[in-house]
PDB file of N, CA and C in Angstrom:
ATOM      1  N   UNK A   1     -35.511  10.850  38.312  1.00  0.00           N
ATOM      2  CA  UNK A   1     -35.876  12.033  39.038  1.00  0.00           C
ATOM      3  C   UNK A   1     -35.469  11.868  40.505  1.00  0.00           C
ATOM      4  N   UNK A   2     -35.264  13.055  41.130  1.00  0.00           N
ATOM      5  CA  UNK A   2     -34.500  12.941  42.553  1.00  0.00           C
ATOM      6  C   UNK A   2     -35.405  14.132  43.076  1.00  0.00           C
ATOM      7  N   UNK A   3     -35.878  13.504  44.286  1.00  0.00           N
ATOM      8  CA  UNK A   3     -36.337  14.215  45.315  1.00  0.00           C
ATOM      9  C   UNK A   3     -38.271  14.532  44.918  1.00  0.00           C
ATOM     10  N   UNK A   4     -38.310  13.286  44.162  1.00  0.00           N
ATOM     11  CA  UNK A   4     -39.745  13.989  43.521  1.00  0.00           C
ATOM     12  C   UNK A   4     -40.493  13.174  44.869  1.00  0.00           C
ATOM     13  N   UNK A   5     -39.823  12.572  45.767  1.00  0.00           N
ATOM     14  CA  UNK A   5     -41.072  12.097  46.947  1.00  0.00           C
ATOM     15  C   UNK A   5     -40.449  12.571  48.255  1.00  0.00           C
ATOM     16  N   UNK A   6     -40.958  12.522  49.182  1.00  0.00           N
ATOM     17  CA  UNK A   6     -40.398  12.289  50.865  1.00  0.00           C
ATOM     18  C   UNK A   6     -40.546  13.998  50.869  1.00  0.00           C
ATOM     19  N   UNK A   7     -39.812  14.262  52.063  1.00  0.00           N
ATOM     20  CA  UNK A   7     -40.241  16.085  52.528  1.00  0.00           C
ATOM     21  C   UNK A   7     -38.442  16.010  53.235  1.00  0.00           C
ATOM     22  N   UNK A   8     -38.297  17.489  52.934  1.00  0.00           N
ATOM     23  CA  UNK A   8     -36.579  18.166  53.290  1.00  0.00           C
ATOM     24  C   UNK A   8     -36.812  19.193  54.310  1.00  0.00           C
ATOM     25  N   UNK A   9     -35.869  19.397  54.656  1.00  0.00           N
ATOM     26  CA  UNK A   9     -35.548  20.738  55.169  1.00  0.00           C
ATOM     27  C   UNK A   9     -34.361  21.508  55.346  1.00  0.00           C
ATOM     28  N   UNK A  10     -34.169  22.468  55.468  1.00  0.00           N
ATOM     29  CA  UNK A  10     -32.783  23.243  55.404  1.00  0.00           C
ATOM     30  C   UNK A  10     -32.489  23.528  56.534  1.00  0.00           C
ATOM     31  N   UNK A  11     -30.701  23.030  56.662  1.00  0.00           N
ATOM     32  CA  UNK A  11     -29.899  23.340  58.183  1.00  0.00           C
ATOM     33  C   UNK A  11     -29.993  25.095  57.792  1.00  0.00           C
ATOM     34  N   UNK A  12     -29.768  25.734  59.118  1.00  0.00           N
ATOM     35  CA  UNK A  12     -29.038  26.892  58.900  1.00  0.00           C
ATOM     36  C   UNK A  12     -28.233  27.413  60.378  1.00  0.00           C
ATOM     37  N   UNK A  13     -27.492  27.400  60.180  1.00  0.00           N
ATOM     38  CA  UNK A  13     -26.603  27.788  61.277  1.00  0.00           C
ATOM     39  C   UNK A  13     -26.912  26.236  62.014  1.00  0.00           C
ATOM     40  N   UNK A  14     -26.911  24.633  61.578  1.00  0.00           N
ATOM     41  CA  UNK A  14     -27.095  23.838  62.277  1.00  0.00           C
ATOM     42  C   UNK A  14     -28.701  23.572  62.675  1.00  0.00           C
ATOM     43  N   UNK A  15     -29.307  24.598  62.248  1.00  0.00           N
ATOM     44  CA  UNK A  15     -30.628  24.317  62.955  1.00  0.00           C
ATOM     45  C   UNK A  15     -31.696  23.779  62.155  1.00  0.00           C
ATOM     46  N   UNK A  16     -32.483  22.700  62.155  1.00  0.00           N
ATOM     47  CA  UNK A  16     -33.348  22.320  60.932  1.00  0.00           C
ATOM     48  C   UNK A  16     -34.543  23.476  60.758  1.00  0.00           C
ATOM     49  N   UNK A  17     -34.915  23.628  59.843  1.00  0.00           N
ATOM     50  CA  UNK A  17     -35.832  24.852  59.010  1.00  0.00           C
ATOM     51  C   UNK A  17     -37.285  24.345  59.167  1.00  0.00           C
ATOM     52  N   UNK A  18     -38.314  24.488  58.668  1.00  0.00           N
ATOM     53  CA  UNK A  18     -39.585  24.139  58.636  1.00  0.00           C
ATOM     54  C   UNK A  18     -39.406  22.988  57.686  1.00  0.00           C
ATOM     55  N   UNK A  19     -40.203  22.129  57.425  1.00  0.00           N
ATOM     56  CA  UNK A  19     -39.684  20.918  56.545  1.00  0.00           C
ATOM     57  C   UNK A  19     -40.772  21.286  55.628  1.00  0.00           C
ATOM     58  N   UNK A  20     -40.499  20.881  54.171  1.00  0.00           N
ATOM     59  CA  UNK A  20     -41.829  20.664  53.368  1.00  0.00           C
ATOM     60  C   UNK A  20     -41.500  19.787  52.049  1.00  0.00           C
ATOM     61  N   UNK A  21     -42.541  19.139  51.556  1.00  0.00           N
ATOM     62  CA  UNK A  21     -43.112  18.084  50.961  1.00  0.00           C
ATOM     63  C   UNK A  21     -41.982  18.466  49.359  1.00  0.00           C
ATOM     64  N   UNK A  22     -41.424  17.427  49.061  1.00  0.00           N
ATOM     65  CA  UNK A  22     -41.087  17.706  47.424  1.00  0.00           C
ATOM     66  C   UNK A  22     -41.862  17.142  46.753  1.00  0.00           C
ATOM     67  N   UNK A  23     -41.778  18.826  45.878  1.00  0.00           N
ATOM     68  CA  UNK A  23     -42.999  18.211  44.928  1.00  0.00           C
ATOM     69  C   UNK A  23     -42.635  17.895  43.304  1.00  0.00           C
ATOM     70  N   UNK A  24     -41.732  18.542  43.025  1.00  0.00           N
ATOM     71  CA  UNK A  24     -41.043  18.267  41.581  1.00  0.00           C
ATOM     72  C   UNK A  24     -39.346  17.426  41.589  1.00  0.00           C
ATOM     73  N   UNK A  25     -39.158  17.174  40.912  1.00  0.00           N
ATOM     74  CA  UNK A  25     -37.844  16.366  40.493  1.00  0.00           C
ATOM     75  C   UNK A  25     -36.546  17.502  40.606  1.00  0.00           C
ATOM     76  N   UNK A  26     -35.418  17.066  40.477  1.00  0.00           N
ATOM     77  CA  UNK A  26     -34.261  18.124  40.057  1.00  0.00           C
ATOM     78  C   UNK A  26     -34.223  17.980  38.274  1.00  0.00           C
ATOM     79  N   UNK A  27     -33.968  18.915  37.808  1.00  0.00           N
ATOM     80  CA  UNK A  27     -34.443  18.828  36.180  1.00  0.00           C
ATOM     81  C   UNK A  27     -33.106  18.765  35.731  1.00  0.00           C
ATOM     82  N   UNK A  28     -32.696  18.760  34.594  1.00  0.00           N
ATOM     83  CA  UNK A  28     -31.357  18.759  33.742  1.00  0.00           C
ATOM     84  C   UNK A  28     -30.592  20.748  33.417  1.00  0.00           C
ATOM     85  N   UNK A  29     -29.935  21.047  34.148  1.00  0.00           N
ATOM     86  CA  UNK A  29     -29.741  22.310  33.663  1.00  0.00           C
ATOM     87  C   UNK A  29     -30.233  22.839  35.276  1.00  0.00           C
ATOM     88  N   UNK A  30     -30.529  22.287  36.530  1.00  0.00           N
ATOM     89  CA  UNK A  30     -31.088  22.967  37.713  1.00  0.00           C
ATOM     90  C   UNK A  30     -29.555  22.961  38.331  1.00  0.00           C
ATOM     91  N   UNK A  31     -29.682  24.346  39.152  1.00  0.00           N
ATOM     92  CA  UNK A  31     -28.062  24.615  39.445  1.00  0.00           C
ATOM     93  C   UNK A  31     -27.918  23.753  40.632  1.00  0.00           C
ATOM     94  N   UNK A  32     -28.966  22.808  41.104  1.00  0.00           N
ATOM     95  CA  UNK A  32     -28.439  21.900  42.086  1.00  0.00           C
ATOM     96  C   UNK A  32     -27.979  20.560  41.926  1.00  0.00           C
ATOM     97  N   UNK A  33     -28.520  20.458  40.297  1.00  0.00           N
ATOM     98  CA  UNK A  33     -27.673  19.122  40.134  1.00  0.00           C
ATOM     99  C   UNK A  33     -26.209  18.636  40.205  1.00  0.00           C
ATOM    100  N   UNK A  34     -25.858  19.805  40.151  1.00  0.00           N
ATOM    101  CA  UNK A  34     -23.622  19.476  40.435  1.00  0.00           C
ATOM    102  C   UNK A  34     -23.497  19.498  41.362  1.00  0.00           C
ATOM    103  N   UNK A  35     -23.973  19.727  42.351  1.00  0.00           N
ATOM    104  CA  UNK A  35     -23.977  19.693  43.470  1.00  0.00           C
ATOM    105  C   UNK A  35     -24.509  18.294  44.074  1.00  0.00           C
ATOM    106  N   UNK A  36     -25.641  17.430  43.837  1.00  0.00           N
ATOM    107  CA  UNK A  36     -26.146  16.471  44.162  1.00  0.00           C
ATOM    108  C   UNK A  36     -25.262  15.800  43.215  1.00  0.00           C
ATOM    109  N   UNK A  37     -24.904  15.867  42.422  1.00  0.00           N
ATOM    110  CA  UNK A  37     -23.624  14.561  41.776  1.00  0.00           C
ATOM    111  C   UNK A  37     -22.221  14.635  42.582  1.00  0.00           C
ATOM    112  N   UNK A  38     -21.413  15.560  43.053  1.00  0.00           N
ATOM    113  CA  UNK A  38     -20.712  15.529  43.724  1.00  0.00           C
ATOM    114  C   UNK A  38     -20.725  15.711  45.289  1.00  0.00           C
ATOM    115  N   UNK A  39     -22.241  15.343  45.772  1.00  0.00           N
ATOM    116  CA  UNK A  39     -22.459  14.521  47.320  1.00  0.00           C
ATOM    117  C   UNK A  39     -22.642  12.977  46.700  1.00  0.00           C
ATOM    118  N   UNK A  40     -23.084  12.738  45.710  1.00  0.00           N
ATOM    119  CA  UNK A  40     -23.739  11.173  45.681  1.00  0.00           C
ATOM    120  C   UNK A  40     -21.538  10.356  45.023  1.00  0.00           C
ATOM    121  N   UNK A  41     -21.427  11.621  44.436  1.00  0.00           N
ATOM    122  CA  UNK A  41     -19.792  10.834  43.951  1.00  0.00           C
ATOM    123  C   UNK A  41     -19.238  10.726  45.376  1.00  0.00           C
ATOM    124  N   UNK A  42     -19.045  11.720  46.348  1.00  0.00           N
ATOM    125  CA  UNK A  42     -18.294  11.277  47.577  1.00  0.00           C
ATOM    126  C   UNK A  42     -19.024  10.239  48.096  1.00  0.00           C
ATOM    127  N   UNK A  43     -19.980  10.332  48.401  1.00  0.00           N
ATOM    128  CA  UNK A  43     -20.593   8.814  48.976  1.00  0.00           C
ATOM    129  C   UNK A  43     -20.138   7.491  48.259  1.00  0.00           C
ATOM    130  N   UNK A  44     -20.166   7.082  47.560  1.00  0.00           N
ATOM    131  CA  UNK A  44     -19.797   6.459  46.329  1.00  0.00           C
ATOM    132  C   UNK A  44     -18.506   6.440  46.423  1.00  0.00           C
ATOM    133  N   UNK A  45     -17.559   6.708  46.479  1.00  0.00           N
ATOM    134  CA  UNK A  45     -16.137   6.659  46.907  1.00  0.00           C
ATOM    135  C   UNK A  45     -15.986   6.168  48.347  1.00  0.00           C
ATOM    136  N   UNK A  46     -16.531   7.041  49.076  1.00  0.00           N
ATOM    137  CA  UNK A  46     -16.381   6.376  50.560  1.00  0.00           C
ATOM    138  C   UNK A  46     -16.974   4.909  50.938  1.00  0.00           C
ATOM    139  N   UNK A  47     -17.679   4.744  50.329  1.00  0.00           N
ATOM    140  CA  UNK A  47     -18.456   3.536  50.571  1.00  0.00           C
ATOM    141  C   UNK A  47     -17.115   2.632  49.410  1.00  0.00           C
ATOM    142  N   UNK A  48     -17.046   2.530  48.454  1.00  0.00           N
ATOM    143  CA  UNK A  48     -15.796   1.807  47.909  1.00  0.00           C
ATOM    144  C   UNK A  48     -15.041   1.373  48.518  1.00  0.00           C
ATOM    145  N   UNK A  49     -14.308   2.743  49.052  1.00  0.00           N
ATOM    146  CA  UNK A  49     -12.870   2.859  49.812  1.00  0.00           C
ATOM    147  C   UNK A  49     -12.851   1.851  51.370  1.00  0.00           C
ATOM    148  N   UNK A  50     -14.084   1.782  51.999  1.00  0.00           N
ATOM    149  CA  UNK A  50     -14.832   1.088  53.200  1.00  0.00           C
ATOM    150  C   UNK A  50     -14.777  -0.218  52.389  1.00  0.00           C
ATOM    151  N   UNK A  51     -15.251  -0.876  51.281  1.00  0.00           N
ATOM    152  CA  UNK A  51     -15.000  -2.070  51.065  1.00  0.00           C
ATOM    153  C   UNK A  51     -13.910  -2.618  50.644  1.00  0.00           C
ATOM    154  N   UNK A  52     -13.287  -1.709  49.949  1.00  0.00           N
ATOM    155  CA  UNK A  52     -11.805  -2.023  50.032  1.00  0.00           C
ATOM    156  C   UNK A  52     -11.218  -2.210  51.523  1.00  0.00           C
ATOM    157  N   UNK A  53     -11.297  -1.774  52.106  1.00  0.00           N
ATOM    158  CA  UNK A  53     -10.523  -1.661  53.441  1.00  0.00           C
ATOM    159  C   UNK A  53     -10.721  -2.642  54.431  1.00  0.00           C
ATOM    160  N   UNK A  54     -12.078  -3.196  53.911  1.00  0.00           N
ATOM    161  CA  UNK A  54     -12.060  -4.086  54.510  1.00  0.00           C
ATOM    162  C   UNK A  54     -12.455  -5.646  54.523  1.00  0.00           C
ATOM    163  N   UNK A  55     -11.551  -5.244  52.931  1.00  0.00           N
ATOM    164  CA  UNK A  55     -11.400  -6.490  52.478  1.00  0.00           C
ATOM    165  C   UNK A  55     -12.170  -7.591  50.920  1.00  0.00           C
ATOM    166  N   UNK A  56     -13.406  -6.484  51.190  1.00  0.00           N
ATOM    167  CA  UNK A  56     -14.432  -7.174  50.232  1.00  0.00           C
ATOM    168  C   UNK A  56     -14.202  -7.021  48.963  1.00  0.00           C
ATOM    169  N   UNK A  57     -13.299  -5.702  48.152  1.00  0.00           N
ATOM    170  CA  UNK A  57     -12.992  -5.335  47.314  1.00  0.00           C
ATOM    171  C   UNK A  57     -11.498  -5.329  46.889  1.00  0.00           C
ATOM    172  N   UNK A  58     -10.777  -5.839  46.165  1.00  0.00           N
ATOM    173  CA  UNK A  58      -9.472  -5.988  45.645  1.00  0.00           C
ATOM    174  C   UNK A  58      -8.918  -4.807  44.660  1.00  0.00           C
ATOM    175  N   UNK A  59      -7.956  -4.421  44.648  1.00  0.00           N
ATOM    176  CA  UNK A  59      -7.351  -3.589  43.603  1.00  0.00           C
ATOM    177  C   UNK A  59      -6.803  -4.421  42.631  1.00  0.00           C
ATOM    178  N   UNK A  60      -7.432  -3.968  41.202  1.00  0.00           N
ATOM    179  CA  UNK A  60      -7.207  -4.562  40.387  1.00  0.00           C
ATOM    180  C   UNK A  60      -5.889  -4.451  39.716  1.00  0.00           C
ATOM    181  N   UNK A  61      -4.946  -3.016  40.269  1.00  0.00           N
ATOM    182  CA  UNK A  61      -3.682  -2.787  39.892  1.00  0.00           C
ATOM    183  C   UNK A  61      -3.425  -2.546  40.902  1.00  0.00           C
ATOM    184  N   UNK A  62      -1.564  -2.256  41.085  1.00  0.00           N
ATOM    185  CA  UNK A  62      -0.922  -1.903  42.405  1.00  0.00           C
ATOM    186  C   UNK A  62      -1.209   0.060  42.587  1.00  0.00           C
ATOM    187  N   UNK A  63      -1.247   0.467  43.387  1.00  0.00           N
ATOM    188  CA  UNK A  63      -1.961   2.129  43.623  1.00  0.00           C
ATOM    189  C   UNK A  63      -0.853   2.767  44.553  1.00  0.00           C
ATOM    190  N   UNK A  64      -0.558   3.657  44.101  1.00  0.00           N
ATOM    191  CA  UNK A  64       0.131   4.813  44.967  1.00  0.00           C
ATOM    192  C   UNK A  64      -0.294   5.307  46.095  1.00  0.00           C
ATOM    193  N   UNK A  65      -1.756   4.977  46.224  1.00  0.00           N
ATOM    194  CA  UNK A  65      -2.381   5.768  47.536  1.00  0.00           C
ATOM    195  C   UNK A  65      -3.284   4.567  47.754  1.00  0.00           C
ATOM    196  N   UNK A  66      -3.830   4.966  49.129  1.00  0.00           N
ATOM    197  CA  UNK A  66      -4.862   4.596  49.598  1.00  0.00           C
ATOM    198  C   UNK A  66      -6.557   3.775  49.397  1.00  0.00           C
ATOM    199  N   UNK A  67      -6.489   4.653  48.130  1.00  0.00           N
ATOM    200  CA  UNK A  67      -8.161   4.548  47.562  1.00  0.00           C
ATOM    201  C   UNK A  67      -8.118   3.765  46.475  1.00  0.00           C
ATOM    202  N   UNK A  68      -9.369   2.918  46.647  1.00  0.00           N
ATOM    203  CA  UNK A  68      -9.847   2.411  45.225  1.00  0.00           C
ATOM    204  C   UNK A  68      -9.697   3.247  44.387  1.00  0.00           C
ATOM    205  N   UNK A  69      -9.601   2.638  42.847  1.00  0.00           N
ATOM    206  CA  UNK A  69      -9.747   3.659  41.660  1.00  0.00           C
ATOM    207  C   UNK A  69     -10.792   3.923  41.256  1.00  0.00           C
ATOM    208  N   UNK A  70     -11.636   5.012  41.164  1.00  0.00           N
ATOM    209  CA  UNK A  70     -12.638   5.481  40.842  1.00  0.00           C
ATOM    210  C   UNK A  70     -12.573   6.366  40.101  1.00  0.00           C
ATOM    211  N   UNK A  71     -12.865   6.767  38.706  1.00  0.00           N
ATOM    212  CA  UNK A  71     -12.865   7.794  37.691  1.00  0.00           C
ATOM    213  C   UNK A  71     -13.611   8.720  37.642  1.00  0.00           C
ATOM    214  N   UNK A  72     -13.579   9.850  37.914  1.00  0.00           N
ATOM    215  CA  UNK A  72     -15.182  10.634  37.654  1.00  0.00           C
ATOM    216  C   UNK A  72     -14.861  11.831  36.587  1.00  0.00           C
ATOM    217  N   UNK A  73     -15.721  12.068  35.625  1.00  0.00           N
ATOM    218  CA  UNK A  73     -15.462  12.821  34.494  1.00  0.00           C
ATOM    219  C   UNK A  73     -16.787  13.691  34.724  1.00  0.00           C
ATOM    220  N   UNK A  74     -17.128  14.853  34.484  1.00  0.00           N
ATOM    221  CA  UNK A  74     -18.452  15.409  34.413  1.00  0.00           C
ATOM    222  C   UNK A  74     -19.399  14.738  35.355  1.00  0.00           C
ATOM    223  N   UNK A  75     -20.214  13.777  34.525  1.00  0.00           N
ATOM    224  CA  UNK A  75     -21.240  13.072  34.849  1.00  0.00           C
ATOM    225  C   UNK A  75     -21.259  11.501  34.639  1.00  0.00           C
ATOM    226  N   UNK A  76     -19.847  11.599  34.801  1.00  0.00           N
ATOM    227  CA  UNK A  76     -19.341  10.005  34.297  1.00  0.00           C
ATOM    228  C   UNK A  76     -18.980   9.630  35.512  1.00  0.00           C
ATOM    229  N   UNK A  77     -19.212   8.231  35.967  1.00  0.00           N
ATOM    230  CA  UNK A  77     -18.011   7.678  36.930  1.00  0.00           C
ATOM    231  C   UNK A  77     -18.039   6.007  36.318  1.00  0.00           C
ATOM    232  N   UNK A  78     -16.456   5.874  36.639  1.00  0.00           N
ATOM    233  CA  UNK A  78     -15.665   4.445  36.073  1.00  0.00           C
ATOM    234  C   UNK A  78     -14.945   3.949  37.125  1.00  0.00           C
ATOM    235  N   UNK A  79     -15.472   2.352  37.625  1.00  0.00           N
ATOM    236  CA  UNK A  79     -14.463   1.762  38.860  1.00  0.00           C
ATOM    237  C   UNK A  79     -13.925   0.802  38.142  1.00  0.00           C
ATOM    238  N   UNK A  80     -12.662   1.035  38.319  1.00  0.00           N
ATOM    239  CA  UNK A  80     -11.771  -0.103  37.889  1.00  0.00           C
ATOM    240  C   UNK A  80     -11.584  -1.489  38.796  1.00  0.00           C
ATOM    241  N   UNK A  81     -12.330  -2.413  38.306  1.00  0.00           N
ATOM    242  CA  UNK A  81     -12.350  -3.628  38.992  1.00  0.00           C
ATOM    243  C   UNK A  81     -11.345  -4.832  38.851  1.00  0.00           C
ATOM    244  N   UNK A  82     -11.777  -5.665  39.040  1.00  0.00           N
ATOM    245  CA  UNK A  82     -11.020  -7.382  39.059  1.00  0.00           C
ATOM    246  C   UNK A  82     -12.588  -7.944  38.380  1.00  0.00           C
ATOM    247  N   UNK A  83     -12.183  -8.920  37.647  1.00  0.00           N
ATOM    248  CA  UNK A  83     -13.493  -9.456  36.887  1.00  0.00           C
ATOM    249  C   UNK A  83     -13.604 -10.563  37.680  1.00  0.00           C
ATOM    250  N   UNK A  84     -14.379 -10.340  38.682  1.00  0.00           N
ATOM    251  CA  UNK A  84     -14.771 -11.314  40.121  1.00  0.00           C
ATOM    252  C   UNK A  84     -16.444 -11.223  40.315  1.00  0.00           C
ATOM    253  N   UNK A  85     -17.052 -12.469  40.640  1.00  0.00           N
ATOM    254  CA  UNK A  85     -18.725 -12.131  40.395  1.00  0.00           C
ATOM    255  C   UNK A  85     -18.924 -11.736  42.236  1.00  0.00           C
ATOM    256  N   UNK A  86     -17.870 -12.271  42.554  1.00  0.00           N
ATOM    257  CA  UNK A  86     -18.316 -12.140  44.291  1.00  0.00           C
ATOM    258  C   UNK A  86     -18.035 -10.336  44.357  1.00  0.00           C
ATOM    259  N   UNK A  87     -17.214  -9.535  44.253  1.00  0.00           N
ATOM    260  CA  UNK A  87     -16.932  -8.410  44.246  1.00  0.00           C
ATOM    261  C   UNK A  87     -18.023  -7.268  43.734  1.00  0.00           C
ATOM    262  N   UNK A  88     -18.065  -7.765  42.315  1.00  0.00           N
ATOM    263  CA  UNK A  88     -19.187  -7.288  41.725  1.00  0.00           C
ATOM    264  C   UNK A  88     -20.742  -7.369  42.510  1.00  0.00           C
ATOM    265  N   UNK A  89     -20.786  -8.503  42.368  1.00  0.00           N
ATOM    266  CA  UNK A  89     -22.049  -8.607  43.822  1.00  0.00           C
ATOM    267  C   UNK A  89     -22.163  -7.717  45.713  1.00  0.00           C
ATOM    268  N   UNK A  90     -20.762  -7.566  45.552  1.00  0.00           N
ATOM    269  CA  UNK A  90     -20.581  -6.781  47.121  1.00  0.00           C
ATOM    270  C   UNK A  90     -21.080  -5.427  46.274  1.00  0.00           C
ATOM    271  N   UNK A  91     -20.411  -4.968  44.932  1.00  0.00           N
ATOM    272  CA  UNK A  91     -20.783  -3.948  44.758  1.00  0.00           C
ATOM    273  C   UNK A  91     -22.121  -3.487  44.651  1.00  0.00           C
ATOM    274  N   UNK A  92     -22.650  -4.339  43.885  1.00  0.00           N
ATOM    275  CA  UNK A  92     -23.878  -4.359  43.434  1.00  0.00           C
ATOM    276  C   UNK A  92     -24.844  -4.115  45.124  1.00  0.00           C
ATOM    277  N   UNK A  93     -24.828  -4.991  45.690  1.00  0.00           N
ATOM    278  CA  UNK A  93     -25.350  -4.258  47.248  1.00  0.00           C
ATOM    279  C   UNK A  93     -25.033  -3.707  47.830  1.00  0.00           C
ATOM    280  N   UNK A  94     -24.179  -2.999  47.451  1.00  0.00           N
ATOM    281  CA  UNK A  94     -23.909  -2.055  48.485  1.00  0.00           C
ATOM    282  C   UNK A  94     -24.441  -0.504  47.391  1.00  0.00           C
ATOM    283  N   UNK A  95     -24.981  -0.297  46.585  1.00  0.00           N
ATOM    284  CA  UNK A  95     -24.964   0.670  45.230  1.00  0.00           C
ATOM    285  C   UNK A  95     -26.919   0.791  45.403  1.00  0.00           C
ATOM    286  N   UNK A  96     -27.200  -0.645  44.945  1.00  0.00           N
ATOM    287  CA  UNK A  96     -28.520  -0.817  45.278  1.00  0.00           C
ATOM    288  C   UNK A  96     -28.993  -1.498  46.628  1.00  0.00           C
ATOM    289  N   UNK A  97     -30.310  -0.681  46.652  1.00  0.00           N
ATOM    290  CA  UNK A  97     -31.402  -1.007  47.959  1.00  0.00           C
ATOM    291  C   UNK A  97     -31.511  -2.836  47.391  1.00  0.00           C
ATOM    292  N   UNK A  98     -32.023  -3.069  48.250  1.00  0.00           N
ATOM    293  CA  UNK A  98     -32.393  -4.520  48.284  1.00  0.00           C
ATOM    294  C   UNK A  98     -34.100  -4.726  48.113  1.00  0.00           C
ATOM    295  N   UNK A  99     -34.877  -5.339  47.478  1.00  0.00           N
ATOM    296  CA  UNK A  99     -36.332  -4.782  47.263  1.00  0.00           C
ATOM    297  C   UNK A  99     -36.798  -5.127  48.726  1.00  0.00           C
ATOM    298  N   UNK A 100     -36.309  -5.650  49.871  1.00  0.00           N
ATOM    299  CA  UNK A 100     -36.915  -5.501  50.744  1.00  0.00           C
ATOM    300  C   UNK A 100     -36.715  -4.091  52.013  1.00  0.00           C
ATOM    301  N   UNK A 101     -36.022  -3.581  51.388  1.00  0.00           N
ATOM    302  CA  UNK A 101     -35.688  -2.632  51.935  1.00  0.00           C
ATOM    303  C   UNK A 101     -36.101  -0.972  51.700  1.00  0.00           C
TER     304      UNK A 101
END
């Protein structure tokens, strides 16, 4: 579930809105979930593309462009890696919070 804690508010014209408390989850079939999968997929790419770049992450094939390979289908996403535990581990923290955090 997403957004079932903490409190939001809406820009409009730049300006923050009154804030208030979430109280339910985003459900399966809510027209904001494609929308929250394709902010959390760009994040998720950018943050990749940042470890690639700088170094922590390897391309596992040679690439025509710029970016890590990242697959995204619907509600799918696939990173094509190097079978490396150090990499995997950059990934792994950088994806998940740390429990002290």
């Amino acid at each position: 579930m997403i957004f079932s804690y903490g409190f939001s508010s809406i820009l409009l014209n730049g300006v923050p809105g009154k804030q208030f408390h979430c109280k339910r989850g985003v459900r399966q079939g809510d027209p904001l979930s494609p929308f929250l999968f394709v902010l959390a997929a760009k994040l998720v790419q950018y943050l990749v593309n940042d470890a690639y770049h700088q170094g922590h992450l390897h391309l596992p094939i040679s690439q025509p462009t710029s970016d890590f390979p990242i697959i995204q289908y619907t509600d799918d996403t696939l990173l094509l890696m190097q079978a490396d535990a150090a990499q995997i581990a950059h990934l792994k923290g950088m994806i998940l919070p740390s429990p002290l955090d």
